[in-house]
Protein backbone atom coordinates (compact mmCIF):
# COMPACT_ATOMS: atom_id res chain seq x y z
CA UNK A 1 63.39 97.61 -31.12
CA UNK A 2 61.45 98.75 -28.04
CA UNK A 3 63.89 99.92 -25.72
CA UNK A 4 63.11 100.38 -22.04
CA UNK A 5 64.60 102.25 -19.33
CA UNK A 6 63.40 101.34 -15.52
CA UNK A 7 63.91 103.23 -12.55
CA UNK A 8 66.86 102.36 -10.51
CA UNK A 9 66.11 100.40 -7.66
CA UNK A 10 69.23 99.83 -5.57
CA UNK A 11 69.51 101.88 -2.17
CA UNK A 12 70.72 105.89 -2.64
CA UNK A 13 71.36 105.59 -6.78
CA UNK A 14 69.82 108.82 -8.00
CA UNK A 15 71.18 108.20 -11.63
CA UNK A 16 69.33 107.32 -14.64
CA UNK A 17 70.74 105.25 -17.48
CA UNK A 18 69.47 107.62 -20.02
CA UNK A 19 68.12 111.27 -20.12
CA UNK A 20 65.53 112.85 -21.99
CA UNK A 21 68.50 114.80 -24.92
CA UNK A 22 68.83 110.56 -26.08
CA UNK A 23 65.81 109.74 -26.68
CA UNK A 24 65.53 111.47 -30.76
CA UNK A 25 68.47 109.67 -31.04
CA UNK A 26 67.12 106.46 -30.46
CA UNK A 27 64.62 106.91 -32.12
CA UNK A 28 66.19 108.42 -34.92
CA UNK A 29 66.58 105.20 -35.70
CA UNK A 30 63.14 103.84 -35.78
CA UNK A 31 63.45 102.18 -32.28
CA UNK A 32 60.84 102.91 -29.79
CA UNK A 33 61.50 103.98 -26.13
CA UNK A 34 59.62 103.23 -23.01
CA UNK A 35 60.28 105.46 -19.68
CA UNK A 36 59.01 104.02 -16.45
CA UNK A 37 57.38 106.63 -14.89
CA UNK A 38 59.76 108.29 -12.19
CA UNK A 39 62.91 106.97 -13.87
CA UNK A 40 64.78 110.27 -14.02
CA UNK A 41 63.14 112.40 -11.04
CA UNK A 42 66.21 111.91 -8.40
CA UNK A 43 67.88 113.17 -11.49
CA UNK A 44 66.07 116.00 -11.80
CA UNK A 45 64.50 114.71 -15.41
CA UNK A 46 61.11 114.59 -15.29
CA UNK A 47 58.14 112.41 -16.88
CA UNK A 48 57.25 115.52 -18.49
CA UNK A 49 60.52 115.90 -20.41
CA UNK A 50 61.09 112.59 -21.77
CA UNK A 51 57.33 112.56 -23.15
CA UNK A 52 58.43 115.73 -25.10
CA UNK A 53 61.34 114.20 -26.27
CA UNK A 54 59.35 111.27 -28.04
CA UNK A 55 59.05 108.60 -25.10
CA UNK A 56 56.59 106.58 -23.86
CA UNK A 57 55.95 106.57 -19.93
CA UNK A 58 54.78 103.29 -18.41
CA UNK A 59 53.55 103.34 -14.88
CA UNK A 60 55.59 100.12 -13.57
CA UNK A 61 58.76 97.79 -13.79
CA UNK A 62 56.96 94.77 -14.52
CA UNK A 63 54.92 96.41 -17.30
CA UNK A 64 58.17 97.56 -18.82
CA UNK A 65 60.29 94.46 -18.24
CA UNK A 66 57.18 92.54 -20.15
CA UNK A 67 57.36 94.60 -22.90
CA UNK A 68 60.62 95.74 -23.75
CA UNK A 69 63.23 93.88 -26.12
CA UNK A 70 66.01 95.36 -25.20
CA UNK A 71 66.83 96.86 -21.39
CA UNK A 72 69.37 99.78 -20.38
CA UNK A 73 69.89 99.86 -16.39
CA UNK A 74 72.50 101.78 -15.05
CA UNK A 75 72.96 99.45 -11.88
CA UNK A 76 73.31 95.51 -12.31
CA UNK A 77 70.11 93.65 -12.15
CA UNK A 78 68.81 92.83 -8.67
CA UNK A 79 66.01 91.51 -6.53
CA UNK A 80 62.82 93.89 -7.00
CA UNK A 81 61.58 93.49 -3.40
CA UNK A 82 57.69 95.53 -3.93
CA UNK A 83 57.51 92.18 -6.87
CA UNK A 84 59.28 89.49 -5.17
CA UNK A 85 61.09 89.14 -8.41
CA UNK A 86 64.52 89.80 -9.84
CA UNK A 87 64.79 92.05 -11.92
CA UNK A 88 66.38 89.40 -15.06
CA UNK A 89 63.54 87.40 -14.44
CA UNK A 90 60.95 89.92 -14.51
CA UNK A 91 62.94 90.59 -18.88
CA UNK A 92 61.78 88.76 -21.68
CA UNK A 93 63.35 85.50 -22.28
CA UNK A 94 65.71 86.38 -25.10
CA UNK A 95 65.76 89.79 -24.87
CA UNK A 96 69.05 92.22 -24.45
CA UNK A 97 70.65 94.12 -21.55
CA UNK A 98 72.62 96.87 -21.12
CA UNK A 99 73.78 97.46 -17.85
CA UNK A 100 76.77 97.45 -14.65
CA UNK A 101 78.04 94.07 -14.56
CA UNK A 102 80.84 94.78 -12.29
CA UNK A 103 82.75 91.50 -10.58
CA UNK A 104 81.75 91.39 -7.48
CA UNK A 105 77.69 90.89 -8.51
CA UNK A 106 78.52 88.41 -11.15
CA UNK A 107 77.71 85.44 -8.88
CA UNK A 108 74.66 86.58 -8.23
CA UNK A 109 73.39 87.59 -11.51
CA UNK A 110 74.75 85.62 -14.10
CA UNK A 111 72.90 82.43 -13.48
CA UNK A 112 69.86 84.39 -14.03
CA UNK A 113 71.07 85.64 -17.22
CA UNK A 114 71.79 82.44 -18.66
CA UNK A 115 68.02 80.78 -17.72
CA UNK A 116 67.26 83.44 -19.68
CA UNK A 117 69.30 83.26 -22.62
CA UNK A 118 69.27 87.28 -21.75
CA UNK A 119 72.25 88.83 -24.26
CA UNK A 120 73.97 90.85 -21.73
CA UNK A 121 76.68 93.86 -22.14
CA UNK A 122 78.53 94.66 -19.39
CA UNK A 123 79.80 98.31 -19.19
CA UNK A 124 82.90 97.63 -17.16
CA UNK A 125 84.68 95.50 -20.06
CA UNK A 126 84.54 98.49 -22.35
CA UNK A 127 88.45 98.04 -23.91
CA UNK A 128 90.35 100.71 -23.17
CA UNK A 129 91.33 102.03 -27.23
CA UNK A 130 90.37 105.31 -28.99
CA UNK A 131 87.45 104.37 -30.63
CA UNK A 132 85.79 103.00 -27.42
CA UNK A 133 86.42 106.18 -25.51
CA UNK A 134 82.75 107.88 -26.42
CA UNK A 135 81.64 104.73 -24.04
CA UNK A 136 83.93 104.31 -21.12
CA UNK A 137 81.21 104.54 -18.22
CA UNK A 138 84.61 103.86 -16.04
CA UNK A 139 86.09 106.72 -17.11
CA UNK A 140 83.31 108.86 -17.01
CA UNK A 141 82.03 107.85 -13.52
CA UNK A 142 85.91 108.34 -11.97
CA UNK A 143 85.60 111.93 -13.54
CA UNK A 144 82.82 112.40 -11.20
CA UNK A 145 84.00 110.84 -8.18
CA UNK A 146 87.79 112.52 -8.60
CA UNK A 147 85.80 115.87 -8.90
CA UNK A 148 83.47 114.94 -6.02
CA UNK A 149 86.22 113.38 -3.73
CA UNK A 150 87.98 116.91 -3.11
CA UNK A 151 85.03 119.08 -2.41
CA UNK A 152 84.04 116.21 -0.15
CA UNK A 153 88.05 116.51 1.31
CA UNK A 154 87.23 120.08 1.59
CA UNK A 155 84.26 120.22 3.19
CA UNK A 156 85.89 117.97 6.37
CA UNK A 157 88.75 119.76 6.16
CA UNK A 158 88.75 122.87 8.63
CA UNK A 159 90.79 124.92 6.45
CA UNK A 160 90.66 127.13 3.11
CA UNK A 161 92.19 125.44 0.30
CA UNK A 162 94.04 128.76 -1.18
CA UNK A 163 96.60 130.76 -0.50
CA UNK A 164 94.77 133.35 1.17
CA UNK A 165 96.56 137.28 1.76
CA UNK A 166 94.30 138.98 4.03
CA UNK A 167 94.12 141.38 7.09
CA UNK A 168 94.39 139.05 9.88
CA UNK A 169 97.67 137.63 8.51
CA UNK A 170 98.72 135.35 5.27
CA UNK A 171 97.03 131.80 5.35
CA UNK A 172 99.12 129.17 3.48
CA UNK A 173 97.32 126.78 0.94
CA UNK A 174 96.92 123.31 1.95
CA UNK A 175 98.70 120.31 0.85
CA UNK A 176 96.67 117.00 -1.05
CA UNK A 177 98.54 113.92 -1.76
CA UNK A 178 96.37 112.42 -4.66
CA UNK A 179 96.82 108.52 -4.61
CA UNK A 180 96.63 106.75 -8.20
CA UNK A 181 96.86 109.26 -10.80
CA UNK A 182 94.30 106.98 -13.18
CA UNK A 183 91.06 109.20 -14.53
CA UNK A 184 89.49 109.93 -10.80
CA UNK A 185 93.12 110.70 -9.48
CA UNK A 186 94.30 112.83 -12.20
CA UNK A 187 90.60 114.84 -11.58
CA UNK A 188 90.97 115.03 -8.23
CA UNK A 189 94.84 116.73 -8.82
CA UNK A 190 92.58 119.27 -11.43
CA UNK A 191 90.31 119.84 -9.26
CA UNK A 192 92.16 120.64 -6.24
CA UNK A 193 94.51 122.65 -8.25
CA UNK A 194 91.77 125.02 -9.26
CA UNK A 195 90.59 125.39 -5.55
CA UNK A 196 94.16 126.39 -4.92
CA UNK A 197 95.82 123.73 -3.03
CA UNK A 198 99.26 122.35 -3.49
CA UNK A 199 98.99 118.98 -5.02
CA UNK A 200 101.27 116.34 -5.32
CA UNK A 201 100.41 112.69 -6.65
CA UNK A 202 101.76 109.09 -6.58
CA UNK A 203 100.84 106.44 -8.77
CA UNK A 204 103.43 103.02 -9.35
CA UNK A 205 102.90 103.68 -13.36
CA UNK A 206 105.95 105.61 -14.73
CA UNK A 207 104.12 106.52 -18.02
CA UNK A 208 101.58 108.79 -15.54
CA UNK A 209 104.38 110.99 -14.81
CA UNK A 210 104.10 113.29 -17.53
CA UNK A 211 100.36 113.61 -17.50
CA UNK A 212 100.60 114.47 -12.89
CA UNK A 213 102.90 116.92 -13.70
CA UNK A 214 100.92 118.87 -16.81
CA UNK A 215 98.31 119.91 -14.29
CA UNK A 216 100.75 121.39 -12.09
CA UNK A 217 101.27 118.55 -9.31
CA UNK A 218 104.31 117.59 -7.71
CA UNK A 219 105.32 113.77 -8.73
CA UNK A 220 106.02 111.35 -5.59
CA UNK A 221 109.25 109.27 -6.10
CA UNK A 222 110.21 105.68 -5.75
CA UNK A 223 111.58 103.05 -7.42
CA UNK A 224 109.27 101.72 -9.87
CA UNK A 225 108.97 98.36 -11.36
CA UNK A 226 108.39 97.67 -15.50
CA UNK A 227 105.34 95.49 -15.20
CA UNK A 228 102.95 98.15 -12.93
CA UNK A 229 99.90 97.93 -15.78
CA UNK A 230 97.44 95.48 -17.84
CA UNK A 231 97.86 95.84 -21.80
CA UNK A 232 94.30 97.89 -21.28
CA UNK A 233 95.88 100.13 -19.57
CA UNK A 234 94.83 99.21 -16.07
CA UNK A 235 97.13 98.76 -12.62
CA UNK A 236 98.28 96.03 -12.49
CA UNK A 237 98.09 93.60 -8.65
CA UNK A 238 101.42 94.05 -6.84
CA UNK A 239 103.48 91.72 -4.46
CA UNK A 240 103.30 92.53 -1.16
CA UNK A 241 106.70 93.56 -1.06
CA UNK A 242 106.13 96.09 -3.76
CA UNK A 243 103.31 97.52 -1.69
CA UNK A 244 105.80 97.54 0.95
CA UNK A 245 107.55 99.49 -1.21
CA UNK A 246 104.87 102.01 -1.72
CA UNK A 247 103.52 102.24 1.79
CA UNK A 248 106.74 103.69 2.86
CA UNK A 249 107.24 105.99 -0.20
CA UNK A 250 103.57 106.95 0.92
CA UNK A 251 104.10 107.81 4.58
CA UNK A 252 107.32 109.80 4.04
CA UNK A 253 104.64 112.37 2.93
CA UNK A 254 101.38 111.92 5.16
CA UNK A 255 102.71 113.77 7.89
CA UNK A 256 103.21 117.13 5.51
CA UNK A 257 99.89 116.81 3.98
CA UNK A 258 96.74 118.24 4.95
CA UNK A 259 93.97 115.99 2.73
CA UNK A 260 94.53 112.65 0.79
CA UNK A 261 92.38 111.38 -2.10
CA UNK A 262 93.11 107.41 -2.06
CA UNK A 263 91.96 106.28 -5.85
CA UNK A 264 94.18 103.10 -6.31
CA UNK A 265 91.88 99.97 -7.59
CA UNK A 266 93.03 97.12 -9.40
CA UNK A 267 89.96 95.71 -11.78
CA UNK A 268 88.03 92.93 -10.37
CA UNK A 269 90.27 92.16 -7.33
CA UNK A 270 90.75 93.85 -3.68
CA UNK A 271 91.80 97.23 -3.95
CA UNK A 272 96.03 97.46 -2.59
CA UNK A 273 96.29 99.16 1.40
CA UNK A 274 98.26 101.82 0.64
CA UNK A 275 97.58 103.63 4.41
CA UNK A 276 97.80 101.32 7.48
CA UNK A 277 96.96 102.24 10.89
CA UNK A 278 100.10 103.71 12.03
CA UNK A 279 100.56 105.76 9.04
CA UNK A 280 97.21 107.64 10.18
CA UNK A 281 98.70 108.27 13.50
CA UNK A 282 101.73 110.12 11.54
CA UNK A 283 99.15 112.69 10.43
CA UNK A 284 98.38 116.33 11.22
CA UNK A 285 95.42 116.61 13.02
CA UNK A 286 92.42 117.88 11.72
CA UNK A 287 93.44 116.05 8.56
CA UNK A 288 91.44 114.46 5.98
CA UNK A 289 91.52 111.00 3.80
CA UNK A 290 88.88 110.21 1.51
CA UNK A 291 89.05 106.84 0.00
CA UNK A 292 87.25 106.10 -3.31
CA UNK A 293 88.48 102.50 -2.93
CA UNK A 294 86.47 101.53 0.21
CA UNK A 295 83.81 99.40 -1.78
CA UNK A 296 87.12 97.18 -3.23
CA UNK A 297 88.43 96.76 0.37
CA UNK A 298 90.18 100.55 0.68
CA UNK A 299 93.30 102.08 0.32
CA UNK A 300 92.93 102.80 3.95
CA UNK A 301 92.63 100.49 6.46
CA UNK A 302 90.49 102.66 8.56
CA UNK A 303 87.99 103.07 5.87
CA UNK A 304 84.25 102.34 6.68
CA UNK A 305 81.58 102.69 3.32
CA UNK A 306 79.96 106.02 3.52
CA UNK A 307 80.84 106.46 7.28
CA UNK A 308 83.01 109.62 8.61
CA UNK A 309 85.61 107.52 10.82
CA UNK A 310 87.09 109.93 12.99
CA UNK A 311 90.47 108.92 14.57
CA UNK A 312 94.21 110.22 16.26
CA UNK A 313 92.27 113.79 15.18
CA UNK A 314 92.35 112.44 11.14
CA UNK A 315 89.02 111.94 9.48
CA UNK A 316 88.39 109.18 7.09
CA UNK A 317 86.10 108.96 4.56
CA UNK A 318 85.30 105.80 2.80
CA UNK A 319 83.31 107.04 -0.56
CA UNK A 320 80.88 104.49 -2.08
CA UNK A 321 79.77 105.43 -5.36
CA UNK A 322 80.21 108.76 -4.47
CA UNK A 323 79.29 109.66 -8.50
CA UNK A 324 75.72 109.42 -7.17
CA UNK A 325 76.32 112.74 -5.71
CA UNK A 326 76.09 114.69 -8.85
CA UNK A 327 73.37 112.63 -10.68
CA UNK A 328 72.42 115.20 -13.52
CA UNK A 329 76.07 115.28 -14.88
CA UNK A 330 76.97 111.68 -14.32
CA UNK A 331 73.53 110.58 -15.92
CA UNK A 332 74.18 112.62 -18.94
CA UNK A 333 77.63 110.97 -19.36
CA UNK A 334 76.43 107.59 -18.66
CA UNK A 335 73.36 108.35 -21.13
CA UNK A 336 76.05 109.10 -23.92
CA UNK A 337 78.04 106.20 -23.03
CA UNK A 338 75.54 103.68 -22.94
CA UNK A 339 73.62 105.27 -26.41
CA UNK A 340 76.99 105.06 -27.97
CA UNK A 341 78.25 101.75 -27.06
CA UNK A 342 74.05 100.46 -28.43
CA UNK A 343 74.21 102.35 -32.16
CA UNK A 344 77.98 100.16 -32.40
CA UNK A 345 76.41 97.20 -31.94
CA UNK A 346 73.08 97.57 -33.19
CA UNK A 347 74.09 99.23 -36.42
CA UNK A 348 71.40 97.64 -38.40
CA UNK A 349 67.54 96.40 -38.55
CA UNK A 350 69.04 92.64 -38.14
CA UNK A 351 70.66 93.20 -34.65
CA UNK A 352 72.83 90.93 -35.50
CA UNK A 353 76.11 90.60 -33.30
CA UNK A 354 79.68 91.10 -35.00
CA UNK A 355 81.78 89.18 -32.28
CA UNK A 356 85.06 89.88 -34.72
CA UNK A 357 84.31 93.46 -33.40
CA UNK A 358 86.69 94.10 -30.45
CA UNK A 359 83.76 95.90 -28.75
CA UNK A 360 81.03 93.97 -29.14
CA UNK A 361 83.47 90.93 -28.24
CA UNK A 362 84.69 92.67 -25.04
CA UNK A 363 81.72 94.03 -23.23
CA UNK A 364 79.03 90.82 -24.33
CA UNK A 365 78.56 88.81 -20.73
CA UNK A 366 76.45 86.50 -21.76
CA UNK A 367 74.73 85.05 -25.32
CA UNK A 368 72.46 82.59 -26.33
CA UNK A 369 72.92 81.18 -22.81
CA UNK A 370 76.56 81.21 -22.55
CA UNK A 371 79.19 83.00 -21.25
CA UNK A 372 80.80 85.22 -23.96
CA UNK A 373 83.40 86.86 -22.12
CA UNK A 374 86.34 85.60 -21.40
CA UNK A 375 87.23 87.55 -17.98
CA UNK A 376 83.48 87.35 -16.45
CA UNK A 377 84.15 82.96 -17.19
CA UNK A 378 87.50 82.73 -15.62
CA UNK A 379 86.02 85.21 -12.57
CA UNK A 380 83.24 82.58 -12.21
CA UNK A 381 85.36 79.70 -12.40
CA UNK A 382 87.41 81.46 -10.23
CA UNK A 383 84.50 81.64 -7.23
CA UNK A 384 83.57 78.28 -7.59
């Protein structure tokens, strides 16, 4: 199949959906692969590199889009403003897509998907089981932000992160409160560990415990319900008196801390307000939040998207895709991802689809002008 990979078009992405190192892999396979010129530069891959590595550079989207059969974006589809065109309808009719399908842009996109009979894969629904984890975008994307969300905590913060012994005196380390200890929360405890900070972690999941505490972190207490997670392994949306619950469990600690890393999301809903208002006011000053959860709503309700909010002498943070940041490692684990998740599904000349397969059955949006899966159709249904 001709495979094409376009540059990514929405505002500040520097990521591409795959780097030069996958392209003999593709090919491997007798498939051909077409580069739009540019693609990888914000990425610091260059036209140069992928030609070496067996592509084919074409100068613009709608010359790829026209010829490729199957299409791996690393953003959902949108409108192409320099062609007046979206992006789906600029992809052959019938042809295949491989790309963020997150939720909140379903609405938008899907309809254009199904005109097309375009057979879409959504990266988001990859199930969460061992032989899946070589393709968990989710995963690998929290990685980077968890990483990304402390030096960011640091760099606000006006304060070293270690213990320091030195000849002015003994400087303590600081304090971070790491909320959700999912894959961004329990690399945000690692990281901040290794910069030398006292850590210590809440999450509503009792079966995180174990793995909080491994990396040297200091469990938060309270009483914990039985039903906190989805069979996939994902938190689970909580009554408002549970978050109640949590919220004061929460500020018992905020004014001890000196940075907080909010990470709580719940899949394809409104991300839980963990810190209100008042809770901020508690707070040393000169303190720090950053809240990966802004684009869901935030786990702070002083959160603004990729705006310092500066308030009772606390800075907030609100951190949207903040993996962006550190495009040549988050392209290279998206890249693997995305190749991975393709060779399962296409694992022979006849492309053709095994729906019995639990992957190919979970992340396939839409088919044969349909929708395939069964959490995008109730989320649609849902809107309407």
């Amino acid at each position: 199949m001709k495979i094409g990979i376009p540059k990514e078009i929405m505002e500040g992405e520097t990521r591409v959906s795959v780097i030069p190192s996958m392209v003999p892999v593709l090919k491997k396979d007798g498939h051909e692969v077409l580069v739009e010129s540019g693609a990888g530069v914000k990425a610091s891959f260059s036209d140069e590199q992928y030609k070496e590595a067996g592509a084919e550079i074409v100068k613009g989207a709608a010359d790829l889009y026209r010829t490729a059969e199957v299409v791996i974006k690393f953003q959902a589809p949108q409108k192409n403003t320099s062609l007046k065109k979206h992006e789906v309808d600029l992809m052959k009719e019938g042809s295949t897509l491989f790309s963020s399908l997150p939720p909140v842009t379903l609405p938008t996109v899907i309809q254009h998907l199904l005109d097309r009979k375009i057979t879409s894969f959504g990266m988001e629904y990859i199930p969460r089981i061992t032989k899946a984890q070589s393709m968990d975008v989710l995963s690998s994307m929290s990685t980077v932000a968890g990483y990304k969300a402390v030096l960011v905590a640091a760099y606000h913060l006006g304060k070293f992160f270690p213990l320091l012994m030195t000849a002015a005196g003994t400087i303590p380390p600081v304090t971070v409160l790491v909320l959700g200890a999912g894959v961004a929360g329990l690399q945000a405890i690692a990281t901040a560990k290794r910069l030398g900070a006292k850590v210590e972690a809440f999450d509503p999941r009792p079966a995180v415990r174990e793995q909080v505490e491994s990396l040297g972190a200091r469990f938060v207490e309270m009483e914990l319900p039985e039903d906190v997670e989805t069979t996939g392994g994902y938190a689970k949306e909580q009554s408002e008196e549970f978050l109640q619950k949590e919220r004061e469990a929460i500020a018992a600690r905020l004014p001890k801390v000196d940075a907080v890393i909010t990470t709580a999301q719940v899949f394809g809903k409104e991300s839980p307000l963990l810190i209100t208002e008042d809770m901020v006011k508690t707070m040393q000053r000169g303190s720090v939040i950053v809240d990966l959860a802004v684009a869901e709503g935030g786990n702070c309700e002083l959160s603004k998207s990729n705006e310092p909010v500066e308030k009772y002498g606390v800075t907030v943070f609100g951190a949207v895709n903040i993996a962006r940041q550190l495009p040549v490692h988050a392209s290279q684990m998206h890249s693997k991802n995305v190749t991975t998740l393709f060779k399962h599904i296409f694992q022979d000349t006849e492309s053709n689809l095994d729906f019995e397969d639990e992957i190919t059955k979970s992340t396939c949006v839409t088919h044969n002008g349909e929708i395939v899966n069964e959490m995008v159709r109730k989320f649609i249904e849902e809107e309407k």
